[in-house]
PDB file of N, CA and C in Angstrom:
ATOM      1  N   UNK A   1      59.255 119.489 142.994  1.00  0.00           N
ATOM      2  CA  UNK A   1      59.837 120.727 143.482  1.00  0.00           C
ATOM      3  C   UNK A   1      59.074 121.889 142.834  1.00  0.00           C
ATOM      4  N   UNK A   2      59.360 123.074 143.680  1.00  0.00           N
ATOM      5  CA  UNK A   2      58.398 124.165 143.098  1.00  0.00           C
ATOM      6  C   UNK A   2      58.790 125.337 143.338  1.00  0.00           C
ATOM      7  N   UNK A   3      58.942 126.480 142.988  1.00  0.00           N
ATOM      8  CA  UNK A   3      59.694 127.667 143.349  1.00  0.00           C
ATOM      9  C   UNK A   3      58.448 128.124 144.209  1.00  0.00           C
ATOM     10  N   UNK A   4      58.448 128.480 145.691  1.00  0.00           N
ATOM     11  CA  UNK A   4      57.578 129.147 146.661  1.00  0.00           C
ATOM     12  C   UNK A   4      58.444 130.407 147.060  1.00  0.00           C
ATOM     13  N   UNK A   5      57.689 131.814 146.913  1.00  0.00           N
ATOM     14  CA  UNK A   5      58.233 132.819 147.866  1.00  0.00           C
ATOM     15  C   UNK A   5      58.347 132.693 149.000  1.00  0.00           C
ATOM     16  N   UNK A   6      59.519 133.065 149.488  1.00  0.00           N
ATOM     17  CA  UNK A   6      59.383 133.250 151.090  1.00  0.00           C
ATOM     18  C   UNK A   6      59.202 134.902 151.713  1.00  0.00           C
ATOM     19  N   UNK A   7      59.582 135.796 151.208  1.00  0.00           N
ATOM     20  CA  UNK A   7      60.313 136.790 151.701  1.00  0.00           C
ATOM     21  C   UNK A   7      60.340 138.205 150.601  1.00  0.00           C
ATOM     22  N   UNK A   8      60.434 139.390 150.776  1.00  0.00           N
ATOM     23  CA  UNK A   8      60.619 139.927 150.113  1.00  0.00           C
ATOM     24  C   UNK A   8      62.619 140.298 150.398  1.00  0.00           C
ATOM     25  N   UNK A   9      63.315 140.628 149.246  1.00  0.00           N
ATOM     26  CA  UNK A   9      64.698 140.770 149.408  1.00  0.00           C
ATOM     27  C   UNK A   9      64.853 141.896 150.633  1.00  0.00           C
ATOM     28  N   UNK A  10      64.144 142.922 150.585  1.00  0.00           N
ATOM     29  CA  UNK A  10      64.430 143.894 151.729  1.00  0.00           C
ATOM     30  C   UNK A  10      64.099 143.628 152.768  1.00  0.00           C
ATOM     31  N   UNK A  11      63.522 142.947 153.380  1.00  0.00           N
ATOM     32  CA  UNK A  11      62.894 141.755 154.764  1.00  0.00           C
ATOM     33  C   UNK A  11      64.803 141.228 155.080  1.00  0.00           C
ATOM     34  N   UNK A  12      65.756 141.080 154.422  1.00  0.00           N
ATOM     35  CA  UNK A  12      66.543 140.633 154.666  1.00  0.00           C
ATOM     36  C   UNK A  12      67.862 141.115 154.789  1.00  0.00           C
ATOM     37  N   UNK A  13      68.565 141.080 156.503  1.00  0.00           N
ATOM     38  CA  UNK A  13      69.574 141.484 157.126  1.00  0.00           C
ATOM     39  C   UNK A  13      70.537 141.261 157.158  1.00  0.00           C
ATOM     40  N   UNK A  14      71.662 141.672 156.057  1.00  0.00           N
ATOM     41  CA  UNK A  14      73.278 140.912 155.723  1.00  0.00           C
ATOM     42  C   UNK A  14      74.129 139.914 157.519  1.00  0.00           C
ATOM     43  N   UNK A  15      74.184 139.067 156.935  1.00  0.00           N
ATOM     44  CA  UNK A  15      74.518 138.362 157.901  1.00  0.00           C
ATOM     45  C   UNK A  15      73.547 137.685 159.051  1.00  0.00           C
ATOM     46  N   UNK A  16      72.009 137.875 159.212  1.00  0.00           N
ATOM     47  CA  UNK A  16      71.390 137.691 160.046  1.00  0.00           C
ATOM     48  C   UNK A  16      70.088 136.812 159.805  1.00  0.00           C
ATOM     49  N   UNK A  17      69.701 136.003 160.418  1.00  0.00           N
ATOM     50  CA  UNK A  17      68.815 135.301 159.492  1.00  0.00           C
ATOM     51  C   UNK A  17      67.724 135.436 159.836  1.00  0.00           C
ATOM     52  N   UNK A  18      66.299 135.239 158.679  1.00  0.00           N
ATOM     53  CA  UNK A  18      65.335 134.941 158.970  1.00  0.00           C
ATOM     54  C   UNK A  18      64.412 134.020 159.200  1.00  0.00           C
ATOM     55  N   UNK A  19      63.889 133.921 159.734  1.00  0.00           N
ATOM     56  CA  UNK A  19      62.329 132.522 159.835  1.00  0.00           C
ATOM     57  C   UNK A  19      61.486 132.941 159.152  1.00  0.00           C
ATOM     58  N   UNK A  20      61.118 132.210 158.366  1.00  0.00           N
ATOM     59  CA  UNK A  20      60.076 131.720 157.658  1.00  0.00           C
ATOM     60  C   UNK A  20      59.076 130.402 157.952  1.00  0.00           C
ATOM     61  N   UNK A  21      58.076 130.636 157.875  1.00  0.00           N
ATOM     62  CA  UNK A  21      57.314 129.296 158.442  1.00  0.00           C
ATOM     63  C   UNK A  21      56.141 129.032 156.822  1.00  0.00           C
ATOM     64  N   UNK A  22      56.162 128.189 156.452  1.00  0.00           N
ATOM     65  CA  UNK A  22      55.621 128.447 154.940  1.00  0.00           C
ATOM     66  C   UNK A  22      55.375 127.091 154.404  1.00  0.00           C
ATOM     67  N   UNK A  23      53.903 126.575 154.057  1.00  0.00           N
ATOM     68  CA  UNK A  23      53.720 125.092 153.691  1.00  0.00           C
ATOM     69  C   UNK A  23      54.376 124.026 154.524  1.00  0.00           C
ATOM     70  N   UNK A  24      54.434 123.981 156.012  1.00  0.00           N
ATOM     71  CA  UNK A  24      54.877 123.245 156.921  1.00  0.00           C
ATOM     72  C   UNK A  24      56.337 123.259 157.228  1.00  0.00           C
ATOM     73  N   UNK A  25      57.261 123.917 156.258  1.00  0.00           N
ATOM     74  CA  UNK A  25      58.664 124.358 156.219  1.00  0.00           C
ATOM     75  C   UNK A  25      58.823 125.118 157.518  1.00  0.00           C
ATOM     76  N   UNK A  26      59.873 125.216 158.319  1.00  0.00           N
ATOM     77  CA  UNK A  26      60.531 126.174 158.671  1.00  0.00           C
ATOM     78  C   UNK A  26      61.705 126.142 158.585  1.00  0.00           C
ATOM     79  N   UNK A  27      61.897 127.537 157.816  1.00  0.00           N
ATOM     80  CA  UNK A  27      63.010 127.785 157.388  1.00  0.00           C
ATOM     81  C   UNK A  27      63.919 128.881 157.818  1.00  0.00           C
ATOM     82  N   UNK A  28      65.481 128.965 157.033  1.00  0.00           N
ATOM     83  CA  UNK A  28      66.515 129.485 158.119  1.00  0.00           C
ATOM     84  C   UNK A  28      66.682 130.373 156.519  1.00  0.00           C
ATOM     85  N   UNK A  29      66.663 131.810 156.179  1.00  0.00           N
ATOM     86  CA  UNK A  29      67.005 132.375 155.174  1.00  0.00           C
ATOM     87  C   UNK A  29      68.006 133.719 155.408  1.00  0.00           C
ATOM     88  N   UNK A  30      68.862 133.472 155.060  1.00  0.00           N
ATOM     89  CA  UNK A  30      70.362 134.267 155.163  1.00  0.00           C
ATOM     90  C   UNK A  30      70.587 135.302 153.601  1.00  0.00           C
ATOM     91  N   UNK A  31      71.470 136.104 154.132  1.00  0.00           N
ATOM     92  CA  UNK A  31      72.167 136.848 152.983  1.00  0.00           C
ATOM     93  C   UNK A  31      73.435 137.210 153.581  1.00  0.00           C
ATOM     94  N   UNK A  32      74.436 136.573 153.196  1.00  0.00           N
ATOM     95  CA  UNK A  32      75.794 136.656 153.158  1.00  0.00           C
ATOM     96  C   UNK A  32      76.628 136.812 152.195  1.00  0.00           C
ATOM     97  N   UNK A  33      77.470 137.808 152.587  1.00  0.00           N
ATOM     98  CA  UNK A  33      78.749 138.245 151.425  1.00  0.00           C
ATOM     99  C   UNK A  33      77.826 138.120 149.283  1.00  0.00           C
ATOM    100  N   UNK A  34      76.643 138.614 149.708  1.00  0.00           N
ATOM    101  CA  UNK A  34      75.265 139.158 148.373  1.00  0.00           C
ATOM    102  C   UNK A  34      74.804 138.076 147.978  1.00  0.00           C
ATOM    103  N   UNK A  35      75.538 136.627 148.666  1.00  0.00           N
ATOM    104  CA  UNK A  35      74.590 135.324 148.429  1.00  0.00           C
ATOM    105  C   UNK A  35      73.107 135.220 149.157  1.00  0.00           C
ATOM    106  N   UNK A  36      72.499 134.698 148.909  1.00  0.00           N
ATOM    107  CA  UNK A  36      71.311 134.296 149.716  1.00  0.00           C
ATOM    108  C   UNK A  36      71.023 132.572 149.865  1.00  0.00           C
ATOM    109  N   UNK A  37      70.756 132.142 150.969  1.00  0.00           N
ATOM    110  CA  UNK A  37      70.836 130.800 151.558  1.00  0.00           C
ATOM    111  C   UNK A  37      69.365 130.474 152.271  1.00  0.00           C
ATOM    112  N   UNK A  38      69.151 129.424 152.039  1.00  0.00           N
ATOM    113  CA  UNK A  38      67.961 128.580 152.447  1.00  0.00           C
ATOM    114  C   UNK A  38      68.474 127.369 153.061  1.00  0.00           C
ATOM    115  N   UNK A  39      68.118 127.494 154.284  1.00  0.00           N
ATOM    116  CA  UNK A  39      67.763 126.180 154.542  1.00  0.00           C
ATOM    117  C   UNK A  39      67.099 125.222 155.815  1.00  0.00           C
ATOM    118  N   UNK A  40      66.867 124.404 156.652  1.00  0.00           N
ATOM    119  CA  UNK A  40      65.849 124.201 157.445  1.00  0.00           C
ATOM    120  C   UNK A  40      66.304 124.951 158.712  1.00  0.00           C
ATOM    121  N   UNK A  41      65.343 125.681 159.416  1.00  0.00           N
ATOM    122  CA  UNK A  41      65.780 126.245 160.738  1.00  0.00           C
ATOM    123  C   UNK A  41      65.815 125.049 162.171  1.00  0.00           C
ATOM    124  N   UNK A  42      65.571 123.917 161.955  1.00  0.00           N
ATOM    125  CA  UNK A  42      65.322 123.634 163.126  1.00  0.00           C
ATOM    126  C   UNK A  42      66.489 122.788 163.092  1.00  0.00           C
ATOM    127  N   UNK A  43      67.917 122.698 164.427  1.00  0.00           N
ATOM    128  CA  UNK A  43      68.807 122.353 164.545  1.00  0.00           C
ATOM    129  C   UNK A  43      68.696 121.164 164.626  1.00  0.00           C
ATOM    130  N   UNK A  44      69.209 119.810 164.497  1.00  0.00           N
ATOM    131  CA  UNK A  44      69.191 118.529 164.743  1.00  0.00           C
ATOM    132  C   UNK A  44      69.150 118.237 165.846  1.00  0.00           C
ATOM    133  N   UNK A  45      70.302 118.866 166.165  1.00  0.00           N
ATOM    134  CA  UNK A  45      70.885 118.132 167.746  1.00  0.00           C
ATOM    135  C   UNK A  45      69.790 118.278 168.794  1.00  0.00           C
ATOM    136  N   UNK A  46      69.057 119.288 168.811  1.00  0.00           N
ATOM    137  CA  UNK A  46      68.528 119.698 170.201  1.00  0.00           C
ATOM    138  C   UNK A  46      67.450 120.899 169.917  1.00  0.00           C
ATOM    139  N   UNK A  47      66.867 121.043 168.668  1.00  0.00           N
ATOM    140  CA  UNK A  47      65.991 121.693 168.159  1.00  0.00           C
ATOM    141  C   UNK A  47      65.854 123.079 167.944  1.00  0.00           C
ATOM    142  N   UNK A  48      67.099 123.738 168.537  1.00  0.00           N
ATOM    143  CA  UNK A  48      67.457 125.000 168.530  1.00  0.00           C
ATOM    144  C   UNK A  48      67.219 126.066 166.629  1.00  0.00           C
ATOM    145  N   UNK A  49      66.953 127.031 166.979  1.00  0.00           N
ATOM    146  CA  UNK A  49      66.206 128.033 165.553  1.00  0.00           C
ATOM    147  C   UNK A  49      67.214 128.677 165.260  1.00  0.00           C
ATOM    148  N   UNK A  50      68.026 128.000 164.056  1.00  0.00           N
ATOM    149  CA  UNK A  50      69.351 128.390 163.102  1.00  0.00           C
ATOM    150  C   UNK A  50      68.712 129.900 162.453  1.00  0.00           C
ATOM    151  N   UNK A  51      67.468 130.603 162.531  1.00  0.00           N
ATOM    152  CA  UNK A  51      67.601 131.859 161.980  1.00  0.00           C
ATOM    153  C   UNK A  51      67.709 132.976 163.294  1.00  0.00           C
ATOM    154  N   UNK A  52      67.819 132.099 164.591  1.00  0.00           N
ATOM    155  CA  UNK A  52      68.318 133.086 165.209  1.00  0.00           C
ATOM    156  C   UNK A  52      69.735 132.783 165.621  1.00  0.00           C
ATOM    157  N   UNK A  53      70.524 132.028 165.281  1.00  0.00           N
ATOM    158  CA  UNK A  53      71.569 132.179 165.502  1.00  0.00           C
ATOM    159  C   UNK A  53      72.517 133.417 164.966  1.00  0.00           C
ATOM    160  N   UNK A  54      73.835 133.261 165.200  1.00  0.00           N
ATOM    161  CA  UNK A  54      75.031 134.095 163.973  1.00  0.00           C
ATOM    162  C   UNK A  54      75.177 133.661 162.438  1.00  0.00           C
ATOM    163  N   UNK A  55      75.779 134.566 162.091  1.00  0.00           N
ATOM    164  CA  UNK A  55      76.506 134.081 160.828  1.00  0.00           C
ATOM    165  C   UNK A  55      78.115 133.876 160.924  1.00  0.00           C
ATOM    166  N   UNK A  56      78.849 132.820 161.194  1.00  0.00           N
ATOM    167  CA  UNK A  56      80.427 132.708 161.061  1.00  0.00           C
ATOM    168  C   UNK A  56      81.059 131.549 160.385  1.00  0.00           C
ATOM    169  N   UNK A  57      81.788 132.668 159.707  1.00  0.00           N
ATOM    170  CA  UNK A  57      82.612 132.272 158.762  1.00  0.00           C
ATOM    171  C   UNK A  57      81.849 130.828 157.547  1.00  0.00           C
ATOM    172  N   UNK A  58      81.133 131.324 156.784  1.00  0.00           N
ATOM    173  CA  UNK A  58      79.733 130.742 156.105  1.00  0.00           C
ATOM    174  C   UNK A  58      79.170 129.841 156.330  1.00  0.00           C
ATOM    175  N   UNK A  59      78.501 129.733 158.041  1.00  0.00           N
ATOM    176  CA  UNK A  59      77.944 128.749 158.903  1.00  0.00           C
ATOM    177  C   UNK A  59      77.396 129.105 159.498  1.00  0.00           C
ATOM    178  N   UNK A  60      76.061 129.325 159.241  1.00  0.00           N
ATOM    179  CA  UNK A  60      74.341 129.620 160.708  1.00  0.00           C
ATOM    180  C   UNK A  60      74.691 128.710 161.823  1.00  0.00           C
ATOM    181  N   UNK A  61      75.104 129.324 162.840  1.00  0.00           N
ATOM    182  CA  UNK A  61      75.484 128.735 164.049  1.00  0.00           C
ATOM    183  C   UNK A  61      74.176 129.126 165.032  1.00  0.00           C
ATOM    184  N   UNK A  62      73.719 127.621 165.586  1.00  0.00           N
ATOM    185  CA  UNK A  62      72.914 127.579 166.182  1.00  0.00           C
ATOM    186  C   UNK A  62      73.041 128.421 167.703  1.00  0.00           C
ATOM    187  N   UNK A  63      72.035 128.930 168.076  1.00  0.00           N
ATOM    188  CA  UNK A  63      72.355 129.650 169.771  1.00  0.00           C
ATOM    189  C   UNK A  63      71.916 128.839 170.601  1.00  0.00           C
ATOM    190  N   UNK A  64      71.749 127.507 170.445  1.00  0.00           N
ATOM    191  CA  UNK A  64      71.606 126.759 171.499  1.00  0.00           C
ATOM    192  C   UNK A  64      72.625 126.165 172.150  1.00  0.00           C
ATOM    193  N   UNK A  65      73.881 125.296 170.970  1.00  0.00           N
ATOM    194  CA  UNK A  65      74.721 124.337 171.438  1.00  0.00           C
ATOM    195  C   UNK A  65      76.082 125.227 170.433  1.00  0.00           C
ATOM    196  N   UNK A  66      75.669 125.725 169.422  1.00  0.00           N
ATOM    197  CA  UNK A  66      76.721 126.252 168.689  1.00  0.00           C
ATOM    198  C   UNK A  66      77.354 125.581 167.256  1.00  0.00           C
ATOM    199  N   UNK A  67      76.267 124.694 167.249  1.00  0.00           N
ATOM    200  CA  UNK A  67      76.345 123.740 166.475  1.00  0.00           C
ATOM    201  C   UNK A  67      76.424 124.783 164.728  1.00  0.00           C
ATOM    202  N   UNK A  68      77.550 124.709 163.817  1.00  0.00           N
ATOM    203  CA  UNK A  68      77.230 125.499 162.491  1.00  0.00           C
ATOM    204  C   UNK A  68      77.229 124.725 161.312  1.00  0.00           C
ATOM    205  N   UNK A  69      76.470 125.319 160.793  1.00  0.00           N
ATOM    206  CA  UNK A  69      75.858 124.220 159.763  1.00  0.00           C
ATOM    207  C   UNK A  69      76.297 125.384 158.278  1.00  0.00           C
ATOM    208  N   UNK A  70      77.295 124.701 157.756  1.00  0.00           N
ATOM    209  CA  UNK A  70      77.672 125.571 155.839  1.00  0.00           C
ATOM    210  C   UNK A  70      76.115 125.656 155.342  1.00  0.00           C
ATOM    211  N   UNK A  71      76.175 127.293 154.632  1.00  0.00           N
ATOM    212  CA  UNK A  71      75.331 127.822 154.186  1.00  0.00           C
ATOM    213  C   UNK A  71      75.657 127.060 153.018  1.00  0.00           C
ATOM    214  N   UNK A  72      76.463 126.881 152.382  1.00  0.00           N
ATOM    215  CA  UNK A  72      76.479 126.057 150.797  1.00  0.00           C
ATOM    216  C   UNK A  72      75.965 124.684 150.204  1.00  0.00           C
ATOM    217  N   UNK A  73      75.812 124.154 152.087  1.00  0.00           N
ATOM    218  CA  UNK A  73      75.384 122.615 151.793  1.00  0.00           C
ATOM    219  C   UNK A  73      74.918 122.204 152.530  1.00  0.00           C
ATOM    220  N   UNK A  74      74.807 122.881 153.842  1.00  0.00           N
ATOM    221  CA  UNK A  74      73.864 122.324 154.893  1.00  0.00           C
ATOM    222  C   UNK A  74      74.306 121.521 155.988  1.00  0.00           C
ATOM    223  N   UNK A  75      75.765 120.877 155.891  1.00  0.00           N
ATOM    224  CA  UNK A  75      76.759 120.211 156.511  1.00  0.00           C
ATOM    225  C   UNK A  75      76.571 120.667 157.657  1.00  0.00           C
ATOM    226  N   UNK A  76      76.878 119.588 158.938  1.00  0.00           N
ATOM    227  CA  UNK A  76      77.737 120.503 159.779  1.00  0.00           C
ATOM    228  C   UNK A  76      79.328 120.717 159.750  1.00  0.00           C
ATOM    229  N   UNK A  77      79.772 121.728 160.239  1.00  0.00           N
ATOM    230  CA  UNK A  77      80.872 122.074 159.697  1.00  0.00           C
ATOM    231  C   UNK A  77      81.996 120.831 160.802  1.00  0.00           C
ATOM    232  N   UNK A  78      83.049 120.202 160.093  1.00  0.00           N
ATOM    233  CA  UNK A  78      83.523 119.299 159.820  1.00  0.00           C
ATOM    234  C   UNK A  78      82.918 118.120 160.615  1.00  0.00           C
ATOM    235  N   UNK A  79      81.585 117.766 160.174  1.00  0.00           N
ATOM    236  CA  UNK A  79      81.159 116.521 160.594  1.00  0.00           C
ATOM    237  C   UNK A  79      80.100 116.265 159.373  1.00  0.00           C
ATOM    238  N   UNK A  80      80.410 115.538 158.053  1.00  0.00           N
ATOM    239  CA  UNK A  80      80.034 115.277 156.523  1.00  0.00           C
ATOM    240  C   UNK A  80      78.983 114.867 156.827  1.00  0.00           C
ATOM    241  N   UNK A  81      78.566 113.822 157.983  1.00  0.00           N
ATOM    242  CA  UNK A  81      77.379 113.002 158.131  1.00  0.00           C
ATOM    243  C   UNK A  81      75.975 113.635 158.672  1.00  0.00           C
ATOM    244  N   UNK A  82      76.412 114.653 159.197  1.00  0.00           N
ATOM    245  CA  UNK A  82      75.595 115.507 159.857  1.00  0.00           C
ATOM    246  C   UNK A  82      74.901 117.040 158.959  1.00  0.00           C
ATOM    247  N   UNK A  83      73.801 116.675 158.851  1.00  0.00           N
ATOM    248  CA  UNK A  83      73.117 117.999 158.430  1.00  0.00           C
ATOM    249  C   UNK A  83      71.956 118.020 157.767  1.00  0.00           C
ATOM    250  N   UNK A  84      71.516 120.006 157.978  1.00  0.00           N
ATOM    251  CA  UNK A  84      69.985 119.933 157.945  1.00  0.00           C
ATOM    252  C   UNK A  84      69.644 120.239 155.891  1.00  0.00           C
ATOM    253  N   UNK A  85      68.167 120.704 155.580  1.00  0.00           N
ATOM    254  CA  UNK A  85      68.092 120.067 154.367  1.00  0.00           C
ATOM    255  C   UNK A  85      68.445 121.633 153.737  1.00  0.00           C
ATOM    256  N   UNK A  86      69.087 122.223 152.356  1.00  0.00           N
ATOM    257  CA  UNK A  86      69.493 123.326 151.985  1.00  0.00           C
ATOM    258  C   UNK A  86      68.943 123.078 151.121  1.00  0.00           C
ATOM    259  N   UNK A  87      68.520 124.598 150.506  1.00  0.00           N
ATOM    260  CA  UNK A  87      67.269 124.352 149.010  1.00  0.00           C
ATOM    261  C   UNK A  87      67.531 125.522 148.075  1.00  0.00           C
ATOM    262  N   UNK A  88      67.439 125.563 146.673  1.00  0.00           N
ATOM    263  CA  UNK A  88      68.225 125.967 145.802  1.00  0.00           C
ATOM    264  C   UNK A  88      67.302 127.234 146.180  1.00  0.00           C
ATOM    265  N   UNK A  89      67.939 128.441 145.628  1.00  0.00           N
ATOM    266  CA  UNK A  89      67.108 129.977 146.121  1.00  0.00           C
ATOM    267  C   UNK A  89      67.429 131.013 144.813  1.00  0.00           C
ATOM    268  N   UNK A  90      66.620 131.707 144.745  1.00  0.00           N
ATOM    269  CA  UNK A  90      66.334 132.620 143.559  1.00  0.00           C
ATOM    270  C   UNK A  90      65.916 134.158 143.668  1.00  0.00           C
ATOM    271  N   UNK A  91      66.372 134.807 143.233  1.00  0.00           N
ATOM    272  CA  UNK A  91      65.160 136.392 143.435  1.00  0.00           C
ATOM    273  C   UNK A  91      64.337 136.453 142.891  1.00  0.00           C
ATOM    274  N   UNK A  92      63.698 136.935 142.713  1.00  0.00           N
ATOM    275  CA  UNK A  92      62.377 137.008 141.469  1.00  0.00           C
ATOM    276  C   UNK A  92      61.599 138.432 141.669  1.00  0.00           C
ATOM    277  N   UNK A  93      61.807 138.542 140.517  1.00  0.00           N
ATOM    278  CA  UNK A  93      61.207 140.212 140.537  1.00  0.00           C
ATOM    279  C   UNK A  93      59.732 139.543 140.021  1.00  0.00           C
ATOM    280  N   UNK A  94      58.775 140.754 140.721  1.00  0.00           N
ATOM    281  CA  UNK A  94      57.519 140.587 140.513  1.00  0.00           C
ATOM    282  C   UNK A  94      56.876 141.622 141.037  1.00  0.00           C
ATOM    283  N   UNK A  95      56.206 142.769 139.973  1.00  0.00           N
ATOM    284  CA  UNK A  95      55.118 143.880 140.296  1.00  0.00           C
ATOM    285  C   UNK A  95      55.933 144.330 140.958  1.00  0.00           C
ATOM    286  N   UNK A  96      57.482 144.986 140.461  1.00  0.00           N
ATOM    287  CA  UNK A  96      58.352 145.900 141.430  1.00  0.00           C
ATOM    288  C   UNK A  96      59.141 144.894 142.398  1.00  0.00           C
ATOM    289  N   UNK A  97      58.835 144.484 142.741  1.00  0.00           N
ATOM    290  CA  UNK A  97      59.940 143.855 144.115  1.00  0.00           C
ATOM    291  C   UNK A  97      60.474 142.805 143.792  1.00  0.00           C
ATOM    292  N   UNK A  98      61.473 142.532 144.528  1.00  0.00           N
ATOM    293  CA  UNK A  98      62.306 141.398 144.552  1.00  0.00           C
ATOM    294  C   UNK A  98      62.371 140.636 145.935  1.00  0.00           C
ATOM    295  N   UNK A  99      61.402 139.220 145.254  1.00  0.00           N
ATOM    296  CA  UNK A  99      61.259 138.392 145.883  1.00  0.00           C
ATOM    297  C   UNK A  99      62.066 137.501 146.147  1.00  0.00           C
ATOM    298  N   UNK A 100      62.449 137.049 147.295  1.00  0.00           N
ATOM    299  CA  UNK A 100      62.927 135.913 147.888  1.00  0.00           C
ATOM    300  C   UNK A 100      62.469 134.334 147.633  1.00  0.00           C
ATOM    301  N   UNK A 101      62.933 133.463 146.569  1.00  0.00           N
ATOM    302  CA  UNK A 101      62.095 131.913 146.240  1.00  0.00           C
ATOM    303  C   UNK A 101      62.717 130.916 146.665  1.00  0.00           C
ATOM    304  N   UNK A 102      62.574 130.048 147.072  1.00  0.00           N
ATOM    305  CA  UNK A 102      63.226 128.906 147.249  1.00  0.00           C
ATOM    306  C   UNK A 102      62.409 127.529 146.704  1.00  0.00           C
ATOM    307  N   UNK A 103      63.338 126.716 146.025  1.00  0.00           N
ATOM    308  CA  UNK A 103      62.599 125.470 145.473  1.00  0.00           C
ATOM    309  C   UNK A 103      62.382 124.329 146.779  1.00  0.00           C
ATOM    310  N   UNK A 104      61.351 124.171 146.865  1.00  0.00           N
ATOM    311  CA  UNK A 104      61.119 123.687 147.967  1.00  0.00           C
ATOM    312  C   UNK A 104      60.100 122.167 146.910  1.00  0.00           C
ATOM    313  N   UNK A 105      60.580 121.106 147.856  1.00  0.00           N
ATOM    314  CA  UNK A 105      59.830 119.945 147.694  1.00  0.00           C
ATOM    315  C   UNK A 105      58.368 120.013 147.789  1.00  0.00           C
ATOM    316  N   UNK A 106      57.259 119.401 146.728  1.00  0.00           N
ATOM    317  CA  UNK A 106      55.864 119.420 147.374  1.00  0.00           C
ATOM    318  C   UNK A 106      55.956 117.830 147.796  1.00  0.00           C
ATOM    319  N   UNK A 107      54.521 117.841 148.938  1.00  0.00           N
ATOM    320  CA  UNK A 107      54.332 116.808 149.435  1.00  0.00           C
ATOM    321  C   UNK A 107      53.051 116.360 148.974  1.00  0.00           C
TER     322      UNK A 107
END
């Protein structure tokens, strides 16, 4: 594992998510209620892009099928067996700004 930037903190829209595409990742990066969330954008079911979905009730809901997946764990919401991969996230100040990190697996 390795702390990789994704993002700078101001790149990022309370409640709205972003894509990131970064070392073969694509990723789904949120800021909700001053948390910040990582985790894979591409929906299971049907491949739909969880950073363009909503944010409800602390679940990136996909705009394809509606499918929401907990920002805390990646679940889908009440189905335990189901879900995409969530990755621990950090700010990191550096030369003024505050960066967006996420520990992301190397391959």
């Amino acid at each position: 594992m390795a702390w990789t930037s994704l993002c700078d903190f101001e790149e990022l829209t309370p409640d709205q998510g972003k894509y990131v595409e970064i070392d073969g990742y694509h990723l789904a990066v949120f800021l909700t209620g001053g948390e910040i969330s990582v985790i894979d954008s591409r929906c299971p079911h049907a491949g739909g892009n969880l950073s363009a979905g909503i944010v409800e009730d602390g679940c990136a809901v996909c705009p394809w099928h509606y499918w929401a997946f907990r920002l805390d764990n990646g679940e889908l919401r009440g189905t335990p067996g189901v879900a995409v991969s969530r990755y621990e996230s950090r700010l990191y100040d550096y030369q003024g700004r505050r960066v967006v990190q996420a520990d992301l697996p190397r391959v």
